[in-house]
PDB file of N, CA and C in Angstrom:
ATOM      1  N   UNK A   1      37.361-193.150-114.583  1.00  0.00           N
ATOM      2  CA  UNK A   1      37.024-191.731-114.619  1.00  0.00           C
ATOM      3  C   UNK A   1      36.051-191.413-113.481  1.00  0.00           C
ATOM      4  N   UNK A   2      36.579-190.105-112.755  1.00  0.00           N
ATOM      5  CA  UNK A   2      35.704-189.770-111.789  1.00  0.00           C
ATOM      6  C   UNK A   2      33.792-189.314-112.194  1.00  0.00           C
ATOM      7  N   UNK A   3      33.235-189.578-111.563  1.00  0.00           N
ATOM      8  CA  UNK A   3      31.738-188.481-112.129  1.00  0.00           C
ATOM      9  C   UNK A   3      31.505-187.549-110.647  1.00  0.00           C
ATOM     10  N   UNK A   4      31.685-186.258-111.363  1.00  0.00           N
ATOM     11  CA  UNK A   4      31.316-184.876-110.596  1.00  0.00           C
ATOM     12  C   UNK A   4      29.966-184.547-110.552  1.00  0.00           C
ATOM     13  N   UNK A   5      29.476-184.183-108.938  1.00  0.00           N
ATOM     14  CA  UNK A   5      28.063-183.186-109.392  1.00  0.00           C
ATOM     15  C   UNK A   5      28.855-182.175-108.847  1.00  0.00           C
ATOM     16  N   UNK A   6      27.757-180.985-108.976  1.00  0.00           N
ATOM     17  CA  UNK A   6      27.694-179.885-108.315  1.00  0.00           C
ATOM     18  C   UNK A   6      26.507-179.272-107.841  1.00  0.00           C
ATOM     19  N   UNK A   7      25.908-178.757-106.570  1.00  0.00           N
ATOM     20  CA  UNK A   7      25.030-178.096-106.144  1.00  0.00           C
ATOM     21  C   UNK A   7      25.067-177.341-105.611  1.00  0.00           C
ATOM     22  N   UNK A   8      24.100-176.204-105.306  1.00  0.00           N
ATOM     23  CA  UNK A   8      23.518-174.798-104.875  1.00  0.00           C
ATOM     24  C   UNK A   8      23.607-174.677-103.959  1.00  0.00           C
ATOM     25  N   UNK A   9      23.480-173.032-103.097  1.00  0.00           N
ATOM     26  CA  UNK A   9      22.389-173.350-102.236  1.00  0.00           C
ATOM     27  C   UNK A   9      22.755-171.453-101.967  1.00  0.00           C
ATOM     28  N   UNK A  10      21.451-170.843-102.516  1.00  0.00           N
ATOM     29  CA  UNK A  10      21.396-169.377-101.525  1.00  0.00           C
ATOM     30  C   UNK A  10      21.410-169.457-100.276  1.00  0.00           C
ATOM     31  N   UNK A  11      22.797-168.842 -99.712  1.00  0.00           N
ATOM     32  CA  UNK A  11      22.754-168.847 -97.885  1.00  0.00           C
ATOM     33  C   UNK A  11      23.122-167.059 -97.603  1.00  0.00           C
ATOM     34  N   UNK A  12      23.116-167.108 -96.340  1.00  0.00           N
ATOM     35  CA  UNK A  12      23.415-165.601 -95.734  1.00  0.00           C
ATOM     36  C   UNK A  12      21.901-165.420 -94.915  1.00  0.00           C
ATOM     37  N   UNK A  13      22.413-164.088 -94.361  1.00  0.00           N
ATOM     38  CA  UNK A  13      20.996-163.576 -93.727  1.00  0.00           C
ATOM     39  C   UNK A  13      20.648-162.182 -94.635  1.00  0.00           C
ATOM     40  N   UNK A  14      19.138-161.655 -94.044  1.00  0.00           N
ATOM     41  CA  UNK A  14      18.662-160.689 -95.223  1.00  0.00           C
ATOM     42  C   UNK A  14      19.497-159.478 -95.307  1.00  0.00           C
ATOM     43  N   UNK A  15      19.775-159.578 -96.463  1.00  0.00           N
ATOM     44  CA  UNK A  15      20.899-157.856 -97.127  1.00  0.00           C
ATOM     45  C   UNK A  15      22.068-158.524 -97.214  1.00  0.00           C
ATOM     46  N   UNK A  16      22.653-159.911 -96.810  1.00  0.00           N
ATOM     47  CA  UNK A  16      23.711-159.939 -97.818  1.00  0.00           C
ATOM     48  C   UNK A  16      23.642-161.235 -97.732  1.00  0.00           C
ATOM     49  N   UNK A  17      23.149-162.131 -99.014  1.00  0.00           N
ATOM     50  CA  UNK A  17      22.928-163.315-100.047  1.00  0.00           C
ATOM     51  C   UNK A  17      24.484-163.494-100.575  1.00  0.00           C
ATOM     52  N   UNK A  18      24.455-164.821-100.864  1.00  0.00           N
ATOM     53  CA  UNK A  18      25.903-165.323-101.205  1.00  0.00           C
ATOM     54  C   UNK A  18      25.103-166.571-102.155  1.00  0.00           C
ATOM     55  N   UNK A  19      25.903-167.386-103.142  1.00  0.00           N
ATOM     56  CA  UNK A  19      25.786-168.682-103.475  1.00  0.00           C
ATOM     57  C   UNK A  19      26.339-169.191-103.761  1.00  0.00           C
ATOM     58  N   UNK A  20      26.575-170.615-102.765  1.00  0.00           N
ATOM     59  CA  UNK A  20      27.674-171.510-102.308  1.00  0.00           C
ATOM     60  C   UNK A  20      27.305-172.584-103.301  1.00  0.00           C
ATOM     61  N   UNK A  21      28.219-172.540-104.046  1.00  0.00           N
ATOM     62  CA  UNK A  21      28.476-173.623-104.838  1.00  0.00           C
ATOM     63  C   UNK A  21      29.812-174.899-104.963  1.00  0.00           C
ATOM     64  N   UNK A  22      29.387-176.410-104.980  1.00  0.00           N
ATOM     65  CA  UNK A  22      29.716-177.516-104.178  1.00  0.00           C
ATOM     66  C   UNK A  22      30.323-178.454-105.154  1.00  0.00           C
ATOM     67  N   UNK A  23      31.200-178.809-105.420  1.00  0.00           N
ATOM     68  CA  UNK A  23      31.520-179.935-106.412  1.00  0.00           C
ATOM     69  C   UNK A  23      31.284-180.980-105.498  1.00  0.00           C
ATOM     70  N   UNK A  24      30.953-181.958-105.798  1.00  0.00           N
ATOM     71  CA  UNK A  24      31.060-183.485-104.643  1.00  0.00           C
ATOM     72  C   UNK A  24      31.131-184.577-105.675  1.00  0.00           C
ATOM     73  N   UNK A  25      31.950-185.269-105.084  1.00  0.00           N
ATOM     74  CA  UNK A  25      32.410-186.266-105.445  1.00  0.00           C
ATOM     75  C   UNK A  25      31.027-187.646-105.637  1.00  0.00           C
ATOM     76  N   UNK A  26      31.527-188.711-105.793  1.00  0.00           N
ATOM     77  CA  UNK A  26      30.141-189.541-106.184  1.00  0.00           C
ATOM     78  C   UNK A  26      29.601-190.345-104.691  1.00  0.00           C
ATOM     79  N   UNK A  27      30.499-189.945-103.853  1.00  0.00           N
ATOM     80  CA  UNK A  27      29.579-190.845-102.737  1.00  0.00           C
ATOM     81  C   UNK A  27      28.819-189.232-101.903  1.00  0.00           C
ATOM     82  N   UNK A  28      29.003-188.065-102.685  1.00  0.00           N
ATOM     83  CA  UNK A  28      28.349-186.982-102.216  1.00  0.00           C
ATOM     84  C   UNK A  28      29.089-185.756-101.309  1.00  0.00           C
ATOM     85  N   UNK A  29      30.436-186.530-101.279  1.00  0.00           N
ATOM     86  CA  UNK A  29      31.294-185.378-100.338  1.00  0.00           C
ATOM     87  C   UNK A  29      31.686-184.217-101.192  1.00  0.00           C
ATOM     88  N   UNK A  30      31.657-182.826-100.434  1.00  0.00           N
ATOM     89  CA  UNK A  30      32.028-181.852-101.096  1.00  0.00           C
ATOM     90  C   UNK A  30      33.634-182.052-101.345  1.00  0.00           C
ATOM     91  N   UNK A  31      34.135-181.913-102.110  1.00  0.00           N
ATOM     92  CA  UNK A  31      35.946-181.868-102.873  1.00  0.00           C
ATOM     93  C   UNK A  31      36.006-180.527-102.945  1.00  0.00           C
ATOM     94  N   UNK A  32      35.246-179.721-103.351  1.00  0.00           N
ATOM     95  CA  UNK A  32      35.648-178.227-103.957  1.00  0.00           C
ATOM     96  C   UNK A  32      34.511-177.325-103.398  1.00  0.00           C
ATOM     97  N   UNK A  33      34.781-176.078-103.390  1.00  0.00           N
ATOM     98  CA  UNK A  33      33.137-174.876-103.341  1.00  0.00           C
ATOM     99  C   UNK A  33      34.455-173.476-103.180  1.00  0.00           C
ATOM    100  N   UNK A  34      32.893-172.845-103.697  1.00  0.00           N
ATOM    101  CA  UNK A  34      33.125-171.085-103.792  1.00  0.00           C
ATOM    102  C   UNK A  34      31.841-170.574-103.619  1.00  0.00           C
ATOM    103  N   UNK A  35      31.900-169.617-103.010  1.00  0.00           N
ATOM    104  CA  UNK A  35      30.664-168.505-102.620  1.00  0.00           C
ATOM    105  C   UNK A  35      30.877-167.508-104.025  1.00  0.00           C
ATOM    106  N   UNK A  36      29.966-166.458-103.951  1.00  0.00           N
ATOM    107  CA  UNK A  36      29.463-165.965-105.019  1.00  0.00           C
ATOM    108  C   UNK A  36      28.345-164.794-104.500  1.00  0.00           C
ATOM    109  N   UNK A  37      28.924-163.183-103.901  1.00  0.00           N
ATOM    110  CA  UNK A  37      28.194-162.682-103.416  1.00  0.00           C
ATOM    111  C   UNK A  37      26.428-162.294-105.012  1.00  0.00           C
ATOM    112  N   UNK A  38      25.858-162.273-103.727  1.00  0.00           N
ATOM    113  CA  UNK A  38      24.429-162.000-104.823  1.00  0.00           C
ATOM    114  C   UNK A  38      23.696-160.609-104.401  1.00  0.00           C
ATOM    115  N   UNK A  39      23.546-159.794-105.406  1.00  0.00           N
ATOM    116  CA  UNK A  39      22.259-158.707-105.060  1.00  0.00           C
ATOM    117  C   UNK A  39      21.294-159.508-106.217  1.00  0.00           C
ATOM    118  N   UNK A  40      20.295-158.405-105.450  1.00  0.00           N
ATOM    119  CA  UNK A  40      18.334-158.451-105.702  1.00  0.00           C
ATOM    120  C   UNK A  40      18.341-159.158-107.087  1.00  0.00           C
ATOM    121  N   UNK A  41      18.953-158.558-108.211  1.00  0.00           N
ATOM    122  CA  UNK A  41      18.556-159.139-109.397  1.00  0.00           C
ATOM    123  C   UNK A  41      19.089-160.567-109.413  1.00  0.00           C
ATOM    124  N   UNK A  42      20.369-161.022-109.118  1.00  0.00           N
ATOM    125  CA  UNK A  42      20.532-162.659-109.234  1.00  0.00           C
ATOM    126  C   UNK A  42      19.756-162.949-108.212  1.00  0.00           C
ATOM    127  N   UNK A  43      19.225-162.709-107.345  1.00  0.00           N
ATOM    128  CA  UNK A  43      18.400-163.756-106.079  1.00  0.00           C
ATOM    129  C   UNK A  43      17.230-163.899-107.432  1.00  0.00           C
ATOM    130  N   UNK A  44      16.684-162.798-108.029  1.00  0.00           N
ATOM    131  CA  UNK A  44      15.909-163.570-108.799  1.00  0.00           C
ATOM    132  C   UNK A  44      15.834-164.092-109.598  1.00  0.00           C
ATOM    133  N   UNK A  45      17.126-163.765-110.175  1.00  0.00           N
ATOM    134  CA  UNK A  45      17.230-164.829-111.738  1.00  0.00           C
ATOM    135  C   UNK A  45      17.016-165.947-111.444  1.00  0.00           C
ATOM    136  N   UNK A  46      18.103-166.320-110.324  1.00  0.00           N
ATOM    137  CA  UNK A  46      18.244-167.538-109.997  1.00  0.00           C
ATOM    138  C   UNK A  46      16.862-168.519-109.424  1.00  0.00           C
ATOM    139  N   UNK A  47      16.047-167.629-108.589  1.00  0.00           N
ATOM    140  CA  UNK A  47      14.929-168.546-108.375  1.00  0.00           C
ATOM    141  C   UNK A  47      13.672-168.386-109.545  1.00  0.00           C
ATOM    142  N   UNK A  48      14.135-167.785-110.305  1.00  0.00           N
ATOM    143  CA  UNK A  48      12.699-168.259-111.355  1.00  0.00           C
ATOM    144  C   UNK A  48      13.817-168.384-112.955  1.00  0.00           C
ATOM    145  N   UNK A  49      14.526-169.313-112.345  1.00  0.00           N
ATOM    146  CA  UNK A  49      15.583-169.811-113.156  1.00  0.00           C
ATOM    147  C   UNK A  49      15.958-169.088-114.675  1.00  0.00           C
ATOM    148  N   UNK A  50      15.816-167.833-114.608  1.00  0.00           N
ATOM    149  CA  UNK A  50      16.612-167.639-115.763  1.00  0.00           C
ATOM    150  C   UNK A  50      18.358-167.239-115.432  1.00  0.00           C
ATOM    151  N   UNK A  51      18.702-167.891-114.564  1.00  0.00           N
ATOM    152  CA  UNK A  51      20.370-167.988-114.597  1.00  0.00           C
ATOM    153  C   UNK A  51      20.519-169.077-114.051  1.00  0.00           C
ATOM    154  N   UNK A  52      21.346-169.871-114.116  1.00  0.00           N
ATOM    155  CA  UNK A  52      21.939-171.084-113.425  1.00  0.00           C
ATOM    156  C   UNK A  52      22.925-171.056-112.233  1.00  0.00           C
ATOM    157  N   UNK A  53      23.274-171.510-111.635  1.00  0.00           N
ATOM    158  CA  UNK A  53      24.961-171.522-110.648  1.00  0.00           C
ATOM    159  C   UNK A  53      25.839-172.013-111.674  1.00  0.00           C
ATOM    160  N   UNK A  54      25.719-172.554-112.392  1.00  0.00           N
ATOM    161  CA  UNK A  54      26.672-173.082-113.475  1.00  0.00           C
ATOM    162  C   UNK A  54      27.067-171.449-114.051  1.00  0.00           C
ATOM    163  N   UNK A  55      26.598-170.761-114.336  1.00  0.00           N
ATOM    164  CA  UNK A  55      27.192-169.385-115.057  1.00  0.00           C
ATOM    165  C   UNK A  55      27.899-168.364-113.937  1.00  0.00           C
ATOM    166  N   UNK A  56      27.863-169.151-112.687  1.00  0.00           N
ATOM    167  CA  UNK A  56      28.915-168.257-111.388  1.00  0.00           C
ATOM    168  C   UNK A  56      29.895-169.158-111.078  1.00  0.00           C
ATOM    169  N   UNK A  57      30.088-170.652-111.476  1.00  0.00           N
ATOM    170  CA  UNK A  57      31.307-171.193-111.895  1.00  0.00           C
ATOM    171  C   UNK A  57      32.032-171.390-110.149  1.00  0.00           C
ATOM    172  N   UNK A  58      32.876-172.368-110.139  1.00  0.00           N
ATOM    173  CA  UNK A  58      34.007-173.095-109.545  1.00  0.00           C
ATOM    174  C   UNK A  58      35.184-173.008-110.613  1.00  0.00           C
ATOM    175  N   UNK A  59      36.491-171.503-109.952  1.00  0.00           N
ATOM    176  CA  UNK A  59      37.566-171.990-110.677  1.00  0.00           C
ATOM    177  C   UNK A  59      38.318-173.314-110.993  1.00  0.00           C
ATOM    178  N   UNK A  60      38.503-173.860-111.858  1.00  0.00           N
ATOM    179  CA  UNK A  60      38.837-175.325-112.621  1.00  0.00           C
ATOM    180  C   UNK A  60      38.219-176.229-112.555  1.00  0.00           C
ATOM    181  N   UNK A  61      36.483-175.677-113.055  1.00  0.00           N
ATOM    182  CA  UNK A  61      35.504-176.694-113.318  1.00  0.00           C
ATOM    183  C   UNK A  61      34.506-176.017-114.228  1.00  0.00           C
ATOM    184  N   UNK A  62      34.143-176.892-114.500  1.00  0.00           N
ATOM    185  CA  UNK A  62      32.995-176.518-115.823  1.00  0.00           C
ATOM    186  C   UNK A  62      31.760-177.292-115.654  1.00  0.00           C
ATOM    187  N   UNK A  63      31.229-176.283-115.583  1.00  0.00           N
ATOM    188  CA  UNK A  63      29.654-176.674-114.923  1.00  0.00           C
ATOM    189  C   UNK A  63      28.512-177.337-115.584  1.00  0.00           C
ATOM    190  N   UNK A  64      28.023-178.680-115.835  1.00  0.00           N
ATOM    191  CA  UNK A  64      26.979-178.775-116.916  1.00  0.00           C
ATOM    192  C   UNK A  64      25.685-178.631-116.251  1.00  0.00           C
ATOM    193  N   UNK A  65      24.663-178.078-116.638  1.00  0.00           N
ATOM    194  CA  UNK A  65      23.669-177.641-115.497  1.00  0.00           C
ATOM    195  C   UNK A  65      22.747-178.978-115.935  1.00  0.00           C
ATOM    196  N   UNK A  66      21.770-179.090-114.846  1.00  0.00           N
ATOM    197  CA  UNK A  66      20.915-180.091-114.989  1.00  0.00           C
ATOM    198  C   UNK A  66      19.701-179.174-114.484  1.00  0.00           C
ATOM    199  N   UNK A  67      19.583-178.553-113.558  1.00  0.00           N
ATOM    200  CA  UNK A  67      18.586-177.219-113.599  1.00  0.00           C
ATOM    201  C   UNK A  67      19.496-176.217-112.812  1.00  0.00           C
ATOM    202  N   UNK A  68      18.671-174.962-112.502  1.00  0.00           N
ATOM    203  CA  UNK A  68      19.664-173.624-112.290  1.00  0.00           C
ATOM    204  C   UNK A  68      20.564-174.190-111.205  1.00  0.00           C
ATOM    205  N   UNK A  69      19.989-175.125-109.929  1.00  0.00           N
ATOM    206  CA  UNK A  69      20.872-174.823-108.754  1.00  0.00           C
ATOM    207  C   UNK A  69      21.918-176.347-108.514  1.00  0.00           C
ATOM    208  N   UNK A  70      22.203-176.922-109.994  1.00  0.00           N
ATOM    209  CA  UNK A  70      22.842-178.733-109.481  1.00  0.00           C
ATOM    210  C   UNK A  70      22.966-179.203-110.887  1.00  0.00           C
ATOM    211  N   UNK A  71      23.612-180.058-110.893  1.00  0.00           N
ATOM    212  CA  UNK A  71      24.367-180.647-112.542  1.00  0.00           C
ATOM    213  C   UNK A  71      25.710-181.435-112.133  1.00  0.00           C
ATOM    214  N   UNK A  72      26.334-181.212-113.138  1.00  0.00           N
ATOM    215  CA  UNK A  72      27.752-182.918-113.433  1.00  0.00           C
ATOM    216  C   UNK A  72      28.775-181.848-113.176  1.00  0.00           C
ATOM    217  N   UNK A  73      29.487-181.478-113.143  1.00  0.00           N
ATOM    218  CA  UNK A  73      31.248-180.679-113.394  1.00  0.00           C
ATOM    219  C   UNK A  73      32.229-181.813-113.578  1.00  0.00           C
ATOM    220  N   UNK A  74      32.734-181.316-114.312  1.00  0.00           N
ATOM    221  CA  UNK A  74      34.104-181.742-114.850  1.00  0.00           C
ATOM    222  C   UNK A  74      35.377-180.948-114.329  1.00  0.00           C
ATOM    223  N   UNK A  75      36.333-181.447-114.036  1.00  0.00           N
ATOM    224  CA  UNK A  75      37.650-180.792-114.022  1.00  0.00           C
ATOM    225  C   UNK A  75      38.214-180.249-115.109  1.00  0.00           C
ATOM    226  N   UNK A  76      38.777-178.686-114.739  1.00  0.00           N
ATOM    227  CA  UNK A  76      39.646-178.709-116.258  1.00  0.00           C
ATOM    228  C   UNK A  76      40.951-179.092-115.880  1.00  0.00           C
ATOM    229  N   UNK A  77      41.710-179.404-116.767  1.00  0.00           N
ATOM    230  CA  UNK A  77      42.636-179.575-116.892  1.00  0.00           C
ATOM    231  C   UNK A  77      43.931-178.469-117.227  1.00  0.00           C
TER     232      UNK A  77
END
């Protein structure tokens, strides 16, 4: 069985925020990602963690968070 992470990362320049989110495989290579445009209120959820990247999701993965911006994913099936 494979083991998935996934990690974060707010990118863009100021006035239009995105968050690129990364499945990688176990020696760390990205396999999968999706962006995720962001206004004002998720830039802050996300940095004073009351939302995760796990709740903006990679279609056919399921996100287990380990904190807001990185965690395990699984494939669905």
């Amino acid at each position: 069985m494979e083991i998935y992470t996934y990690d974060s990362k707010i990118i863009g320049p100021n006035g239009y925020k995105e968050l690129m989110v990364a499945v990688l495989n176990y020696k760390g290579n990205p396999i999968d990602s999706c962006c995720h445009r962001l206004d004002s209120p998720d830039i802050h959820d996300l940095t004073t963690a009351e939302t995760g990247a796990h709740e903006f999701g990679i279609n056919g993965w399921e996100l287990d968070p380990a904190d807001q911006y990185q965690g395990y994913a699984t494939k669905i099936k």
